[in-house]
N, C-alpha and C. Protein backbone atom coordinates (compact mmCIF):
# COMPACT_ATOMS: atom_id res chain seq x y z
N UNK A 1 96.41 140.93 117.92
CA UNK A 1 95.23 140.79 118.75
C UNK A 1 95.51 139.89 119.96
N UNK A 2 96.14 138.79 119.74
CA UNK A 2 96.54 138.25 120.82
C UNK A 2 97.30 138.67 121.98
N UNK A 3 98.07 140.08 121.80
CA UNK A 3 98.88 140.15 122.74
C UNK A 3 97.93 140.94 123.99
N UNK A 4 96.59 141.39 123.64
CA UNK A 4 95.73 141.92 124.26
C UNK A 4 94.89 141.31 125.10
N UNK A 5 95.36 139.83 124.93
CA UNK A 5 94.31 138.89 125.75
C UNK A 5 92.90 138.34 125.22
N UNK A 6 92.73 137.52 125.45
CA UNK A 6 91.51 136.80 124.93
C UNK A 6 90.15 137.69 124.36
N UNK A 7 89.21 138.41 123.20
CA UNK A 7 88.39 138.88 123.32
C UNK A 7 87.05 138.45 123.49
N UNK A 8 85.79 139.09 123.80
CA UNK A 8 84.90 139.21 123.72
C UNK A 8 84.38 137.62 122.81
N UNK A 9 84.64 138.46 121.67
CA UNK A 9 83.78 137.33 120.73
C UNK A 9 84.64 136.24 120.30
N UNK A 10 86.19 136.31 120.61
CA UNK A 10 86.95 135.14 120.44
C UNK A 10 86.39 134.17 121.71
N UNK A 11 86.07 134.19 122.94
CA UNK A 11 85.75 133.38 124.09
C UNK A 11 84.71 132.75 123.24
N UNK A 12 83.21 133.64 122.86
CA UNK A 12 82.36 132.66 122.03
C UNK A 12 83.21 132.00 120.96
N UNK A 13 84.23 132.00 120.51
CA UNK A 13 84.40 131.42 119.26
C UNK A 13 84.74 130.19 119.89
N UNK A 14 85.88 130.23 120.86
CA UNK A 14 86.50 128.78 121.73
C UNK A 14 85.25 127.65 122.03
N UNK A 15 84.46 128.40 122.87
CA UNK A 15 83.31 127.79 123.38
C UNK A 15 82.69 126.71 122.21
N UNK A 16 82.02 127.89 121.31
CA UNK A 16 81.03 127.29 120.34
C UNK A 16 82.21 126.65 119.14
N UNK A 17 83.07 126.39 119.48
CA UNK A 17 84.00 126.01 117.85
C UNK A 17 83.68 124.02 118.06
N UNK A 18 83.86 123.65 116.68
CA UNK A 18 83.61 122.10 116.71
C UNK A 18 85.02 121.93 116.78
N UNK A 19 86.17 122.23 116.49
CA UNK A 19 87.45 121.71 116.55
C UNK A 19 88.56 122.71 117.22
N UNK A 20 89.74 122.07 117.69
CA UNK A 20 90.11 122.80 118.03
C UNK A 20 90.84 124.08 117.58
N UNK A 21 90.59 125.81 118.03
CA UNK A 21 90.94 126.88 117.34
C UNK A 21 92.54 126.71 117.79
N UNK A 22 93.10 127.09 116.15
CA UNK A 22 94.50 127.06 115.79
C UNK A 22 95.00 127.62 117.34
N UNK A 23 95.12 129.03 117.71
CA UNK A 23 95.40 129.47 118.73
C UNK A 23 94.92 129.11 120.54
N UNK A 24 94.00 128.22 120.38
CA UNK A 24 94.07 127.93 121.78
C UNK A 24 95.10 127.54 122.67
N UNK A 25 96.04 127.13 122.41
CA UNK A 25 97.12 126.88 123.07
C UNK A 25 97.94 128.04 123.53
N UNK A 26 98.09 129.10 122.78
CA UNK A 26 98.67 130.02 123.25
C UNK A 26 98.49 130.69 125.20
N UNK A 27 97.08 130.61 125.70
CA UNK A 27 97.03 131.23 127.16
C UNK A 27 96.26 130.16 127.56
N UNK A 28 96.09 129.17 127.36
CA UNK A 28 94.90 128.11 127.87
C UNK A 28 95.86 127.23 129.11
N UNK A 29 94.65 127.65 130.19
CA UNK A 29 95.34 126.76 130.96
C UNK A 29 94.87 125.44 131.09
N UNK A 30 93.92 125.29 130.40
CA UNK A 30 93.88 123.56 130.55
C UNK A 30 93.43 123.29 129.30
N UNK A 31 93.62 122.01 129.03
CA UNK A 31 93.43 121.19 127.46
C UNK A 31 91.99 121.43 127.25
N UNK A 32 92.16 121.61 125.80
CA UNK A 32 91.11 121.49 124.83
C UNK A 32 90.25 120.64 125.18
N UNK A 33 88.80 121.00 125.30
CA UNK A 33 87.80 120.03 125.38
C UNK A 33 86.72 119.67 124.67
N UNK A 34 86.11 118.93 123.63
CA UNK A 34 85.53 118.51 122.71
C UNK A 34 84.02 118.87 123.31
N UNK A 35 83.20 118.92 122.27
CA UNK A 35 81.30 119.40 122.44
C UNK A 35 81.31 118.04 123.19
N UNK A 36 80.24 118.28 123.90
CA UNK A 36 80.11 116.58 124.74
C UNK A 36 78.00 116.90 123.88
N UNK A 37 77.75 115.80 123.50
CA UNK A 37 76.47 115.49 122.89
C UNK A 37 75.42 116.24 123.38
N UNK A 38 75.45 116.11 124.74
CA UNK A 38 74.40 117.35 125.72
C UNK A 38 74.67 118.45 125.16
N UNK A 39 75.98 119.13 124.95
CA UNK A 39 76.21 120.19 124.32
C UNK A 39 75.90 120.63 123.76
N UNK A 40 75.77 119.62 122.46
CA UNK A 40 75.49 120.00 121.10
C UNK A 40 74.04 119.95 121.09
N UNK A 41 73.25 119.32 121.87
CA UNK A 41 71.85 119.40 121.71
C UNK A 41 71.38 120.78 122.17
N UNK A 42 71.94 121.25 123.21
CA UNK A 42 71.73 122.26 123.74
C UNK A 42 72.18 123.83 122.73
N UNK A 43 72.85 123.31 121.98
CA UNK A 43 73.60 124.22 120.71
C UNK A 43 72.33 124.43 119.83
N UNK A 44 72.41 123.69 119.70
CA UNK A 44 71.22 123.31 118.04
C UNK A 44 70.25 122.90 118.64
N UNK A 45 69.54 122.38 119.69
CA UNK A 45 68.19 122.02 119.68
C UNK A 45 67.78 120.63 119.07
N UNK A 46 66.99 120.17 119.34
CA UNK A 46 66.05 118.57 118.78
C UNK A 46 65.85 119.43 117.67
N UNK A 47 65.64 118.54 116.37
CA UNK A 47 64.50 118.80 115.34
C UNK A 47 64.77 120.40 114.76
N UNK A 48 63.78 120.74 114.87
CA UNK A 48 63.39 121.91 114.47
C UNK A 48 63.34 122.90 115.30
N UNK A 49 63.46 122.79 116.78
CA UNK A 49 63.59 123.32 117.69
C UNK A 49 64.40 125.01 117.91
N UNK A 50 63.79 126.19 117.92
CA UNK A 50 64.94 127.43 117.94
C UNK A 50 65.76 127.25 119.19
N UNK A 51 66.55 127.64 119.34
CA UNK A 51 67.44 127.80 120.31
C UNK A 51 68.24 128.84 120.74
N UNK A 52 68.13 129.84 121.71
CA UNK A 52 69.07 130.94 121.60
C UNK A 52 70.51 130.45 122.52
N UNK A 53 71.21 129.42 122.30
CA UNK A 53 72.24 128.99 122.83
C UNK A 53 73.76 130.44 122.54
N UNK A 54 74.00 130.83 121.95
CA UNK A 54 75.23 131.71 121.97
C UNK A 54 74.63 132.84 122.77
N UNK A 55 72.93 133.32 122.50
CA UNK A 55 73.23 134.62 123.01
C UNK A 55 73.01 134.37 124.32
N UNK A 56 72.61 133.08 125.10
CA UNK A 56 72.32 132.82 126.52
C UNK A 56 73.96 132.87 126.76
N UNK A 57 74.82 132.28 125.98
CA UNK A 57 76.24 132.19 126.46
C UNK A 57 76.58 133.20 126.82
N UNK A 58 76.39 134.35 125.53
CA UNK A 58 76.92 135.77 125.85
C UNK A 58 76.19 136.50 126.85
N UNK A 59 75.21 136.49 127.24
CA UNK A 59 74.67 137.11 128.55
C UNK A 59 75.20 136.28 129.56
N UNK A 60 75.28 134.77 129.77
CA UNK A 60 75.92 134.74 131.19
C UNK A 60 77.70 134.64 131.24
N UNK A 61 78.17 135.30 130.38
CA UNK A 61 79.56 135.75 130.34
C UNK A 61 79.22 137.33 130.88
N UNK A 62 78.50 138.16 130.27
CA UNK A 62 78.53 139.79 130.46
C UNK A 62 78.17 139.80 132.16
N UNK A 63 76.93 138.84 132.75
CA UNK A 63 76.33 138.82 133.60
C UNK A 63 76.14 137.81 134.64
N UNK A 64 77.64 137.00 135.17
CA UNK A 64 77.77 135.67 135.67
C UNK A 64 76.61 135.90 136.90
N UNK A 65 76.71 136.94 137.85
CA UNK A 65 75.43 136.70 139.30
C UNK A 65 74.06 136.85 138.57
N UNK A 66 73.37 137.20 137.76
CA UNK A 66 72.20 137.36 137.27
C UNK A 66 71.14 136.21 138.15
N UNK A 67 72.22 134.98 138.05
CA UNK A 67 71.20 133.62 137.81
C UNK A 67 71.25 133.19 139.58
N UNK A 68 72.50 133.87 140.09
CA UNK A 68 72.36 133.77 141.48
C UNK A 68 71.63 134.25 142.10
N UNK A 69 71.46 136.07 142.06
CA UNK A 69 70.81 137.10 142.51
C UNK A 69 69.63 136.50 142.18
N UNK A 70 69.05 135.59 141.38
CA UNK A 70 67.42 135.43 140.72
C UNK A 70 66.60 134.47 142.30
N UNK A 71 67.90 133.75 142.88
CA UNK A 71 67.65 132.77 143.52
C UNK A 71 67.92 133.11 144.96
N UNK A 72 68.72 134.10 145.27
CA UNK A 72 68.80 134.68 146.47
C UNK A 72 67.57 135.21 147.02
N UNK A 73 67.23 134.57 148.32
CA UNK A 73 66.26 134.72 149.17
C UNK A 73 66.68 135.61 150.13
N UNK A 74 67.77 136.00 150.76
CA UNK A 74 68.44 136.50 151.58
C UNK A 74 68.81 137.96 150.98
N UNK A 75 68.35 138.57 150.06
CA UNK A 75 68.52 139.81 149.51
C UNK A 75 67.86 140.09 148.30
N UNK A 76 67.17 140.13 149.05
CA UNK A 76 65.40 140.20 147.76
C UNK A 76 65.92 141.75 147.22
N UNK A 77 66.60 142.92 147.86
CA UNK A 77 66.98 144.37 146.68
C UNK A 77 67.68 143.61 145.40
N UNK A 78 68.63 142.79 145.70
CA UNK A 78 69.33 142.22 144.56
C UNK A 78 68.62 142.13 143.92
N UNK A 79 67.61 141.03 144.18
CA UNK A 79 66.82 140.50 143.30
C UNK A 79 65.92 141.58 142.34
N UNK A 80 65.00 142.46 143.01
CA UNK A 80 64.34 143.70 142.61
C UNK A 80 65.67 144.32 141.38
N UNK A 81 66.79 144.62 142.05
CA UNK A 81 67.50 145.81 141.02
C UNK A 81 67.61 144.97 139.81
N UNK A 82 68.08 143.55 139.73
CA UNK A 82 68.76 142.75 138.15
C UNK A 82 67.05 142.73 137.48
N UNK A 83 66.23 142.82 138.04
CA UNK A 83 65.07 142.46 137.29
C UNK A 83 63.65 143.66 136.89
C-alpha cells in the first residue's frame, strides 16, 4: 500500500492519530507533530458537546476552495455553483 502513496483514509489516520503512526516517516516531509490542546478540543468537543471534527476534515481535504469561493465577493458564479 505504501508504494502507492499516501491514501485517502490513511491522511485522516496521520491527522487524527494521538501518537506517532509507525509509518510516518517513510514520505513525510516534515516532523511529526503532536495534537496541540485546541486540537483536541476541537476533536472531541467540551463536555458533552457533538462534534463532526473528521468529517469537516474529510470535506475540506475532498474540497480545499469551498471555504474560499464562500467568501469571494469578486465572483459571486463561484459562489452560486459550490452552493
Amino acid at each position: 500500500m505504501m508504494e502507492d502513496g499516501l491514501t485517502f483514509l490513511g491522511c485522516l489516520e496521520f491527522i487524527f492519530s494521538d501518537e506517532k503512526p509507525k509509518h510516518y516517516d517513510f514520505g513525510a516531509t516534515k516532523d511529526w507533530l503532536p495534537k496541540s490542546k485546541k486540537f483536541e478540543e476541537w476533536e472531541h468537543g467540551i463536555g458533552t458537546t457533538m462534534t463532526f471534527s473528521h468529517q469537516e476534515m474529510a470535506i475540506y481535504l475532498l474540497f480545499p476552495m469551498w471555504e474560499e469561493a464562500e467568501n469571494d465577493t469578486e465572483n459571486p458564479d463561484l459562489v452560486e455553483e459550490l452552493t
